[in-house]
Protein backbone atom coordinates (compact mmCIF):
# COMPACT_ATOMS: atom_id res chain seq x y z
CA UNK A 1 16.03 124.13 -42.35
CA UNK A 2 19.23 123.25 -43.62
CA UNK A 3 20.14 119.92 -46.18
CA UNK A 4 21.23 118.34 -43.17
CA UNK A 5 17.91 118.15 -40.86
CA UNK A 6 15.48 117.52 -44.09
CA UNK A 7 17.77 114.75 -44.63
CA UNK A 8 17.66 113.26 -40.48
CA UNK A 9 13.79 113.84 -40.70
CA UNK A 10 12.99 112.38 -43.48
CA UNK A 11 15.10 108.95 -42.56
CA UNK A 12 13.07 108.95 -39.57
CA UNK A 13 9.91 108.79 -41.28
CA UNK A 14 11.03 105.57 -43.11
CA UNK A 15 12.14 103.98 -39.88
CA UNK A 16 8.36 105.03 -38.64
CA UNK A 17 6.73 103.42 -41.44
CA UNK A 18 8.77 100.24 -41.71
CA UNK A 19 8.13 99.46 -38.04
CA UNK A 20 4.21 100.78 -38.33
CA UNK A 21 4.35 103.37 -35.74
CA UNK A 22 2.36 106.65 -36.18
CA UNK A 23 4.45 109.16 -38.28
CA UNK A 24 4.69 112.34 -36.38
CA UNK A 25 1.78 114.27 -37.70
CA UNK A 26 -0.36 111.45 -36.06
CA UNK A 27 -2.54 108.89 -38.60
CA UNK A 28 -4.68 106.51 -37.45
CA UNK A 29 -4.12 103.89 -39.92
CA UNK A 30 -0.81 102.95 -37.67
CA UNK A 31 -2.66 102.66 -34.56
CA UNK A 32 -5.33 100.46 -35.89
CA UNK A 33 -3.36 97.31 -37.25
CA UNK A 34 -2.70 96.08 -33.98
CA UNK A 35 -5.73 96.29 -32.86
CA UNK A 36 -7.00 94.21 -35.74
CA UNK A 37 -4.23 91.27 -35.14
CA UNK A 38 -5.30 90.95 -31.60
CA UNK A 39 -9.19 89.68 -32.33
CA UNK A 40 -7.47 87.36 -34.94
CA UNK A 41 -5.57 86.04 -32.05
CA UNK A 42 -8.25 85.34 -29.84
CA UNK A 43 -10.45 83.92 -32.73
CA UNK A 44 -8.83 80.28 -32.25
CA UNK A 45 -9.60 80.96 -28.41
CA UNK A 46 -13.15 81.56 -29.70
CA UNK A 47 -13.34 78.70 -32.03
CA UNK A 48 -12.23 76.08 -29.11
CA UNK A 49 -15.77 76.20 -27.64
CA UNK A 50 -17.63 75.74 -30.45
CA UNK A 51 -15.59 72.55 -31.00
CA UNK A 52 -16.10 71.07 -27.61
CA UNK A 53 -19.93 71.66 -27.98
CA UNK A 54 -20.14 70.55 -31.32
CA UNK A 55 -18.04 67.05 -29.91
CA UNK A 56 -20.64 66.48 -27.02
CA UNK A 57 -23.46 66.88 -29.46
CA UNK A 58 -22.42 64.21 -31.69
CA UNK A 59 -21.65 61.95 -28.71
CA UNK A 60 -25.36 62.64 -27.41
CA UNK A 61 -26.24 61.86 -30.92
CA UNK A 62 -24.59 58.87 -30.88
CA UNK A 63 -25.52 57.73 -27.21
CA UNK A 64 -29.43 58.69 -28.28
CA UNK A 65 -28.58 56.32 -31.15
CA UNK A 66 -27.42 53.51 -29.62
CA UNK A 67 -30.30 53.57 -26.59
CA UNK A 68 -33.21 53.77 -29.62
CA UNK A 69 -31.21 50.39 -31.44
CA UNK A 70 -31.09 49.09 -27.50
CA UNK A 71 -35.06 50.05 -26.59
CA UNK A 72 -36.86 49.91 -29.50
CA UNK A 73 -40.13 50.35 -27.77
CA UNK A 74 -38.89 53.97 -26.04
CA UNK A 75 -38.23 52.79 -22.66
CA UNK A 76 -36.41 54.93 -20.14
CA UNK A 77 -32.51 54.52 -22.03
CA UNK A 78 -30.20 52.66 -19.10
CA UNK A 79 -26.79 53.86 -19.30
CA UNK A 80 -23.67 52.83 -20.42
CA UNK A 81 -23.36 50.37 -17.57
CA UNK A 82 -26.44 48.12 -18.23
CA UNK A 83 -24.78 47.89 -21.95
CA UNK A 84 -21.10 46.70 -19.94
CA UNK A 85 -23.38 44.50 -18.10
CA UNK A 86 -25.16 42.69 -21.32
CA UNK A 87 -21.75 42.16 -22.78
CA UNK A 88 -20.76 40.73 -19.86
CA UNK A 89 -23.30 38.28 -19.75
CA UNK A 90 -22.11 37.40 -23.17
CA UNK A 91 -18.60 37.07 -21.75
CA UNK A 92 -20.08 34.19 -19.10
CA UNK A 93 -20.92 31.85 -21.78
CA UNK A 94 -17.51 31.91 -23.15
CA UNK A 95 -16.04 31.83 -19.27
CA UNK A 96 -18.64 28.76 -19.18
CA UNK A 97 -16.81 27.37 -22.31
CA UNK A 98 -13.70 27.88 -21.51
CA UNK A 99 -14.54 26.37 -17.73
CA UNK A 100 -16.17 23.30 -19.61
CA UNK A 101 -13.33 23.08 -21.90
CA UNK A 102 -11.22 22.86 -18.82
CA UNK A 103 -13.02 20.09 -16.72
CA UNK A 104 -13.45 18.28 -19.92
CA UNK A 105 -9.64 18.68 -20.35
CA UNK A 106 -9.37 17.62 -16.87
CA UNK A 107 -11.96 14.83 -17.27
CA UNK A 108 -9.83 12.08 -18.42
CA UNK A 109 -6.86 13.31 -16.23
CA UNK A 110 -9.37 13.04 -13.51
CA UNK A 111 -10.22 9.38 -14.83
CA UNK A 112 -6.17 9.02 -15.28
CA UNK A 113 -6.11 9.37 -11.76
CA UNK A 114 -9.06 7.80 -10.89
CA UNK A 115 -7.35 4.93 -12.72
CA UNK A 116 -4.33 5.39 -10.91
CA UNK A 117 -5.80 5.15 -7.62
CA UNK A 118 -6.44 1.43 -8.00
CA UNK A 119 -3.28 0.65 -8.58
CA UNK A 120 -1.54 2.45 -5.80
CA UNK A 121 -4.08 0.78 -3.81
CA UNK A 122 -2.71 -2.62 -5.49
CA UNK A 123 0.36 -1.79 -5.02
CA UNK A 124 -0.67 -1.06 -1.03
CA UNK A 125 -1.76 -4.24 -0.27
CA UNK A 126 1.17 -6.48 -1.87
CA UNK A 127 3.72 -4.21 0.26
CA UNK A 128 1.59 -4.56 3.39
CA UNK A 129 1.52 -8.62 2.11
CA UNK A 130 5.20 -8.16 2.21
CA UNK A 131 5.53 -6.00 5.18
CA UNK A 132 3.67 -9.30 7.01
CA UNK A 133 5.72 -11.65 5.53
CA UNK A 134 8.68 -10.06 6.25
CA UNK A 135 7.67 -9.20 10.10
CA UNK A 136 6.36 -12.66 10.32
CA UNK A 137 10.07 -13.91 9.01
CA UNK A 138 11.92 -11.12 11.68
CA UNK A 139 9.87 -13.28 14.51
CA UNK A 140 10.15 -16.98 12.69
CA UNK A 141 14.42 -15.85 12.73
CA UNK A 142 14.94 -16.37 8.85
CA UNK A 143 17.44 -15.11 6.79
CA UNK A 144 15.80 -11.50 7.11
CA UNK A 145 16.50 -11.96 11.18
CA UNK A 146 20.04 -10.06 12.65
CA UNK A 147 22.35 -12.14 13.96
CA UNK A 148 21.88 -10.17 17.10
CA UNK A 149 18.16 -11.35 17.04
CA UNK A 150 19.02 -14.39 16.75
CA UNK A 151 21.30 -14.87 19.49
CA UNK A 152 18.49 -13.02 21.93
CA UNK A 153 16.12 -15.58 21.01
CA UNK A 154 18.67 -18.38 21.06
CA UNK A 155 19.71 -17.40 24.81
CA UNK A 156 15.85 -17.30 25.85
CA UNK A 157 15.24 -20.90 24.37
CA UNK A 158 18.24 -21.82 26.68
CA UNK A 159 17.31 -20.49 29.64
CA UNK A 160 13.47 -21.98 29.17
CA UNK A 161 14.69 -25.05 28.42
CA UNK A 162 17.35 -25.09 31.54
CA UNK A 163 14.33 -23.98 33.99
CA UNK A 164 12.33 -26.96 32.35
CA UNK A 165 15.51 -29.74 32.23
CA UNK A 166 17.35 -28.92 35.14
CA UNK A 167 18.54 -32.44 35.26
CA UNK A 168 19.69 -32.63 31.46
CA UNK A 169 22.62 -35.10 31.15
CA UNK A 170 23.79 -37.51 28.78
CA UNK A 171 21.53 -40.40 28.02
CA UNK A 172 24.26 -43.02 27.89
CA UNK A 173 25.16 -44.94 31.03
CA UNK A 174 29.36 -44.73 31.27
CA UNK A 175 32.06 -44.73 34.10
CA UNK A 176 35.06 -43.51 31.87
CA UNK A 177 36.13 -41.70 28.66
CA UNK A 178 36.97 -45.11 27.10
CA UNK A 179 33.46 -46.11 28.18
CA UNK A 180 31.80 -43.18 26.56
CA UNK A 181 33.60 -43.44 23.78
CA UNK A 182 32.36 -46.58 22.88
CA UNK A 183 28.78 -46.34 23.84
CA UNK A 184 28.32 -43.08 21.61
CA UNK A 185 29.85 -45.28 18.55
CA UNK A 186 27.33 -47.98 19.38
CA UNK A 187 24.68 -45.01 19.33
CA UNK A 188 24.37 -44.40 15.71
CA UNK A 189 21.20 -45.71 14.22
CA UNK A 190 19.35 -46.67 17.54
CA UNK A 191 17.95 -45.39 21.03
CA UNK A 192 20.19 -45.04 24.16
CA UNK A 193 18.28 -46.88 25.78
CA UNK A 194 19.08 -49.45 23.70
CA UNK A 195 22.70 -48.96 23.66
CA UNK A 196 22.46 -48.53 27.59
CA UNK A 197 20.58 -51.82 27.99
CA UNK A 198 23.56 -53.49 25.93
CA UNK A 199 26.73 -52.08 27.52
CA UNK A 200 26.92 -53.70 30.70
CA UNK A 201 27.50 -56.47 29.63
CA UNK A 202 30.39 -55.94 26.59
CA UNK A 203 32.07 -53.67 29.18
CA UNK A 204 32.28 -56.52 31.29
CA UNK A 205 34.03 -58.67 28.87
CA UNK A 206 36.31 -55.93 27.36
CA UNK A 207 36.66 -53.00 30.13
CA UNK A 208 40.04 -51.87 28.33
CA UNK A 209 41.09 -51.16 24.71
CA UNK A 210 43.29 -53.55 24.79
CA UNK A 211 41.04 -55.81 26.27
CA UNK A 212 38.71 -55.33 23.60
CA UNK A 213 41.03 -54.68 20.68
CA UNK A 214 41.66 -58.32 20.92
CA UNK A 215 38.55 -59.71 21.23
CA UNK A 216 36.78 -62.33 19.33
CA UNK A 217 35.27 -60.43 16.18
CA UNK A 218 32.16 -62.45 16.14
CA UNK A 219 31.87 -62.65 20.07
CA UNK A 220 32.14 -59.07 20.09
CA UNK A 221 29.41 -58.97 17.13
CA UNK A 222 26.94 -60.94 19.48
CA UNK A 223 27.34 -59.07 22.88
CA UNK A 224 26.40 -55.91 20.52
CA UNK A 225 23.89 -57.20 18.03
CA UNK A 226 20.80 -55.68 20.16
CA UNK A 227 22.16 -51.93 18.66
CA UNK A 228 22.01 -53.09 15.13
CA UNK A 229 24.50 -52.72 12.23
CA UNK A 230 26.23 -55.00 14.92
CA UNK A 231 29.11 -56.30 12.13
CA UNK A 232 29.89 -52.67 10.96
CA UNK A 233 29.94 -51.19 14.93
CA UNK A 234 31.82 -54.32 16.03
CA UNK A 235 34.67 -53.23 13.25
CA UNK A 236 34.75 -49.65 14.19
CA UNK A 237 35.16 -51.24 17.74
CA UNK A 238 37.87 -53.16 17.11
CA UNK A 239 39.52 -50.30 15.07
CA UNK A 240 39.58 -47.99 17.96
CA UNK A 241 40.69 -50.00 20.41
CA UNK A 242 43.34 -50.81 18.41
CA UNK A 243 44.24 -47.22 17.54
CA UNK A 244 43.96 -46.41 21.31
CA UNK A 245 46.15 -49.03 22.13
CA UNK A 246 49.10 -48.83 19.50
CA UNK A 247 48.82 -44.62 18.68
CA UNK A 248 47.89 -43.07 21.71
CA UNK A 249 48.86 -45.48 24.56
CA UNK A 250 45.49 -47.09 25.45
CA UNK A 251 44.14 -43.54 26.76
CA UNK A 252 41.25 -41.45 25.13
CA UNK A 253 42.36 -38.55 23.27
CA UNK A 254 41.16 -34.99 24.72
CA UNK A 255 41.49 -33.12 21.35
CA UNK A 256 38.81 -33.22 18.43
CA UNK A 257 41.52 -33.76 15.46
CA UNK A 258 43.19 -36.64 17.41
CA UNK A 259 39.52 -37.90 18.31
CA UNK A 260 38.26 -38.19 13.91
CA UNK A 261 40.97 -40.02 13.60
CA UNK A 262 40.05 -43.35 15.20
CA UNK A 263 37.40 -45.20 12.99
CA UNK A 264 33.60 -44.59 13.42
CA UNK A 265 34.22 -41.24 15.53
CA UNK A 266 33.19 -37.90 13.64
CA UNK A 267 32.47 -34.78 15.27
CA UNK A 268 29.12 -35.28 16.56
CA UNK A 269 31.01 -38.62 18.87
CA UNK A 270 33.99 -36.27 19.49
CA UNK A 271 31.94 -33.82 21.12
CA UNK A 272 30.37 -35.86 22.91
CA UNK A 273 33.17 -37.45 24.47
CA UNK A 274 35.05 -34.43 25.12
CA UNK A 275 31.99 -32.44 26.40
CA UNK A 276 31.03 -35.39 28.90
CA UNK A 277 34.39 -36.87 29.53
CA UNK A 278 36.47 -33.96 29.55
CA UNK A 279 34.50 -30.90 30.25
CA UNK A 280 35.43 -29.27 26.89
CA UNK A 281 32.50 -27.30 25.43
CA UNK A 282 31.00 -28.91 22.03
CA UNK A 283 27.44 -29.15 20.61
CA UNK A 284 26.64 -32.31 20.07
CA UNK A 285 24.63 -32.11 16.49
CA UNK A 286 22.34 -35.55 16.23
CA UNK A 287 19.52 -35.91 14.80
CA UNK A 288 16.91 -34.21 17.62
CA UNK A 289 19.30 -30.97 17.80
CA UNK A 290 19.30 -30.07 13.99
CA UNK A 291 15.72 -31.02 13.98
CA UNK A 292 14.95 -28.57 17.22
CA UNK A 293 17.53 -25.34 16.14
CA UNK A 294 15.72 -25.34 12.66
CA UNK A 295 11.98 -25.53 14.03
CA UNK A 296 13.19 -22.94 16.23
CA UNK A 297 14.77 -20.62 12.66
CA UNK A 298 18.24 -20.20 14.77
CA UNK A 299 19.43 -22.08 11.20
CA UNK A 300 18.26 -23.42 8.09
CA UNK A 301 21.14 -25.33 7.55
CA UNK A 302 21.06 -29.35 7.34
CA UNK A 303 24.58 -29.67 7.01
CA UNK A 304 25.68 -30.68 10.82
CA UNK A 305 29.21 -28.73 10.45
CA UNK A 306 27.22 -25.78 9.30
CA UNK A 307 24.42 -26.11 11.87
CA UNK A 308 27.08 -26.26 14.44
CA UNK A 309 29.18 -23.52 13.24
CA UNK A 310 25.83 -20.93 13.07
CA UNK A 311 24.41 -22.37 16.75
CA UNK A 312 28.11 -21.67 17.85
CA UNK A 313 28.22 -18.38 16.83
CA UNK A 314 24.44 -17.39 18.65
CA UNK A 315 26.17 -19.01 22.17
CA UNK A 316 28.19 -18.33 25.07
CA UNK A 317 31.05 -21.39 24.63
CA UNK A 318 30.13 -22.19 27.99
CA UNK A 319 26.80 -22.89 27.20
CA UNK A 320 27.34 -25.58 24.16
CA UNK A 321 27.03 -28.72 26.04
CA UNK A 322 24.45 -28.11 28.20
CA UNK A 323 22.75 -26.13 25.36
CA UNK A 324 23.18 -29.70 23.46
CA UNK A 325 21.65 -31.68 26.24
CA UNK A 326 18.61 -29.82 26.86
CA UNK A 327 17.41 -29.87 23.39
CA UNK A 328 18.09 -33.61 22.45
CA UNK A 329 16.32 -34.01 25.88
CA UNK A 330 12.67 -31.40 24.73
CA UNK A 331 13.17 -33.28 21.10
CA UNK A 332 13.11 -36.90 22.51
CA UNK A 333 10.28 -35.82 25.15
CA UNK A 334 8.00 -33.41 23.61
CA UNK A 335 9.09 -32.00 19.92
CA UNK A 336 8.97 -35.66 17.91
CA UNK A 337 9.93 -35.70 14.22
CA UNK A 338 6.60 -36.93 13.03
CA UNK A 339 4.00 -35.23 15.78
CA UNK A 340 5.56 -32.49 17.97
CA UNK A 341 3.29 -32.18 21.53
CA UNK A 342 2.70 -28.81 20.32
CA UNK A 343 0.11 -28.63 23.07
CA UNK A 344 2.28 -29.73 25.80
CA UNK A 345 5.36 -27.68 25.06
CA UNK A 346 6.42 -25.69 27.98
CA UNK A 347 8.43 -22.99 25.82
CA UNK A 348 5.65 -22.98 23.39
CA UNK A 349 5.51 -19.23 23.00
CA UNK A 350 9.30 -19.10 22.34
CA UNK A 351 8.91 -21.33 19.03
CA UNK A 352 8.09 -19.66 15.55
CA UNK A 353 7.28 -23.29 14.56
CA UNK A 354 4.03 -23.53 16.94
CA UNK A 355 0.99 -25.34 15.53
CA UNK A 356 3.01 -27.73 13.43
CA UNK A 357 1.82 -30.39 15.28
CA UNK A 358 -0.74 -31.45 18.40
CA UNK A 359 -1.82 -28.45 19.81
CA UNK A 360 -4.86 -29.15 21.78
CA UNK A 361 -3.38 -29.93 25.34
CA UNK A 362 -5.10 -33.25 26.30
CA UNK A 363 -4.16 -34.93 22.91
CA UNK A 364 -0.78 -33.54 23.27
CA UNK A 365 -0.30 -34.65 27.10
CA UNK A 366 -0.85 -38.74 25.63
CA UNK A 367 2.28 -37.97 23.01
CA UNK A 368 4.89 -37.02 25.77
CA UNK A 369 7.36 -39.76 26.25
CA UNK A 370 9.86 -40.59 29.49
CA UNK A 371 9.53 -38.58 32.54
CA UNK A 372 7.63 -36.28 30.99
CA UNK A 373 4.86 -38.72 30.07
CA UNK A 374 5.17 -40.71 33.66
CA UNK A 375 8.16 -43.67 32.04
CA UNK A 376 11.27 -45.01 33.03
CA UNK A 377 14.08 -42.95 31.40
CA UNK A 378 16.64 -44.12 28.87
CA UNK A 379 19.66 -44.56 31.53
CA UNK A 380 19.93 -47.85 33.58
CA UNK A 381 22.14 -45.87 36.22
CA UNK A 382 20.81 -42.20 35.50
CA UNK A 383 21.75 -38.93 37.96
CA UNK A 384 20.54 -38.86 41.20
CA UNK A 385 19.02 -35.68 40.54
CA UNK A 386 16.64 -37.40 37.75
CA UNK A 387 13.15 -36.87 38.77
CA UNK A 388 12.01 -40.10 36.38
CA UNK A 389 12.55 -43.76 36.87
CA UNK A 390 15.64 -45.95 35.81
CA UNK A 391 14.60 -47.85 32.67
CA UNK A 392 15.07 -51.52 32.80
CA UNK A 393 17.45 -54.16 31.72
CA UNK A 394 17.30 -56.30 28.66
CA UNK A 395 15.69 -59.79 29.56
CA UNK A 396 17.93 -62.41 30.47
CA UNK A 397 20.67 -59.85 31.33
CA UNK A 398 21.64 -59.47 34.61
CA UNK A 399 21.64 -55.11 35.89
CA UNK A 400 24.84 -53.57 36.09
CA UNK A 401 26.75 -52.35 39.14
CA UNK A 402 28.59 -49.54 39.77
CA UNK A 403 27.99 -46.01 40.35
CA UNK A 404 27.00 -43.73 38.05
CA UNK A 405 28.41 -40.86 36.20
């Protein structure tokens, strides 16, 4: 063997023993070391067993620990479950708390409410108070009533009262404007019957203005005493006459502003002139109208420009005068200042004022006054369509001729 091939084998050998392979004459020491690494290998594989045994026995010992603590007196141990349910039931009292807490915490919002309750209910009753009120007021036609309301009503009163006082007409006996005129100046603070039963005669003496703007002051004053205030009318009688006479040449104005200008005429005297005497639509707002339109809540003015302004506005223009006659005529007949004839009323379930006065319907019958209570009228010469009887002269005086207007 030359240098060369001891030197090759012998570096072969080294590589055999560094790696642990079996030199080439074959020892076993090389081929046992793996064999020894492999059961240290498995040894953990091994071990994992006796770890998983040795963890169940302790949790037996633990479980056999806890059920002797539980059942002292060695009955048959209940599982797990029995133990979830006994710290349940130990839960319930604290849910029970906690529950009680709650209702007690709800307790005084209960009695909050409670407390509450009353007061909504209080506050109920005054808004079903006011709901009342204020329907009561919608049918009564106060302030709270539309204007379209109002008129409805307003046009329903008319129409009663036409169906009742189909002969309404003006209570003063006259043949002329200049007639008229006079008589409505001689109204003021009396009856027309009064006024009726005194005319005849002073239109006689004076049946002109001129005639009577120079007349005898206290002649004059006599013929008119019966009407009272006979000095004051017997001046404003003399001042219109005059007026007539000198400013618009002895004819009766047809206008309302030339009318107020002649002494003792207002409005109320202007309408009625030019209403009666000249077919010009007017309400004529006396006493028994403004008394009437506010029983009735078409106004709750007292004012007679502003009662006469509000009934104008509920109106058809065409219906002011006659509108004006039939209610002086119900408020002279049945709906008195002092004791309306409540009882008697024929448009009694038109009026929001109903029960203010007589209701029950004999008692009521005895206050109803002219026709409608079986006596002569107020007109000495009334309509021929009047269904009552001509009222009577004054004594001593002799009746009047002439036809009527």
């Amino acid at each position: 063997m030359t240098a060369t091939e001891d030197s090759a084998v012998s570096e072969r050998e080294a590589a055999k023993r560094a790696t642990g392979s079996p030199s080439a004459a074959g020892e076993p020491t090389a081929k046992k070391a793996p064999a020894k690494k492999a059961p240290a290998k498995k040894a953990p594989a091994k071990r994992a067993p006796a770890k998983k045994t040795a963890a169940r026995k302790a949790a037996d010992a633990r479980a056999t620990a806890e059920q002797a603590a539980a059942e002292p007196t060695g009955k048959p141990a209940a599982k797990k479950a029995p133990a979830a349910e006994k710290a349940a039931p130990k839960k319930a009292p604290a849910a029970k708390k906690s529950a009680a807490k709650k209702a007690t915490a709800d307790k005084p919002a209960a009695k909050k409410t409670a407390a509450k309750k009353p007061a909504a209910k209080k506050a109920t009753a005054p808004k079903t108070a006011a709901g009342k009120t204020a329907a009561k007021k919608q049918s009564s036609g106060t302030s709270t009533e539309s204007q379209a309301s109002k008129s409805r009503r307003a046009a329903r009163i008319n129409e009663a009262l036409a169906d009742v006082y189909y002969y309404a007409h003006p209570e003063l006996d006259f043949e002329n404007p200049f007639e008229l005129l006079v008589a409505t100046v001689l109204s003021a603070q009396t009856t027309d019957l009064r006024v009726n039963q005194s005319t005849p005669a002073l239109f006689a003496a004076y049946p002109t203005p001129e005639d009577m703007a120079a007349a005898d002051p206290e002649e004059l004053e006599e013929l008119i005493r019966p009407t009272g205030f006979f000095r004051a009318k017997a001046k404003s009688l003399l001042g219109l006459s005059a007026a007539l006479r000198d400013e618009f040449g002895g004819e009766v104005p047809g206008t309302v502003d030339e009318l107020v200008t002649l002494p003792g005429v207002g409005r109320k005297t202007a309408f009625v002139v030019l209403g009666n005497a000249f077919g010009v639509p007017g309400l004529t707002v006396d006493t028994h109208f403004g008394r009437l339109v506010r029983r009735w809540k078409l106004t709750e003015q007292t004012d007679a420009v502003k009662v006469e302004q509000e009934i104008d506005a509920l109106l058809p223009k065409s219906e002011w005068t006659m509108f004006s006659h039939r209610t002086i005529f119900h408020g002279r007949r049945i709906c008195h200042s002092r004791k309306p004839a409540c009882g008697a009323c024929p448009i009694a379930e038109l009026c929001p004022s109903y029960g203010e006065g007589e209701t029950d319907p004999e008692k009521a019958r005895k206050l109803l006054k002219y026709e409608m209570g079986g006596q002569p009228g107020q007109r000495l010469k009334p309509p021929a369509d009047y269904p009552g009887q001509p009222a009577p002269p004054l004594p001593s005086r002799a009746p009047a001729t002439g036809a009527a207007r």
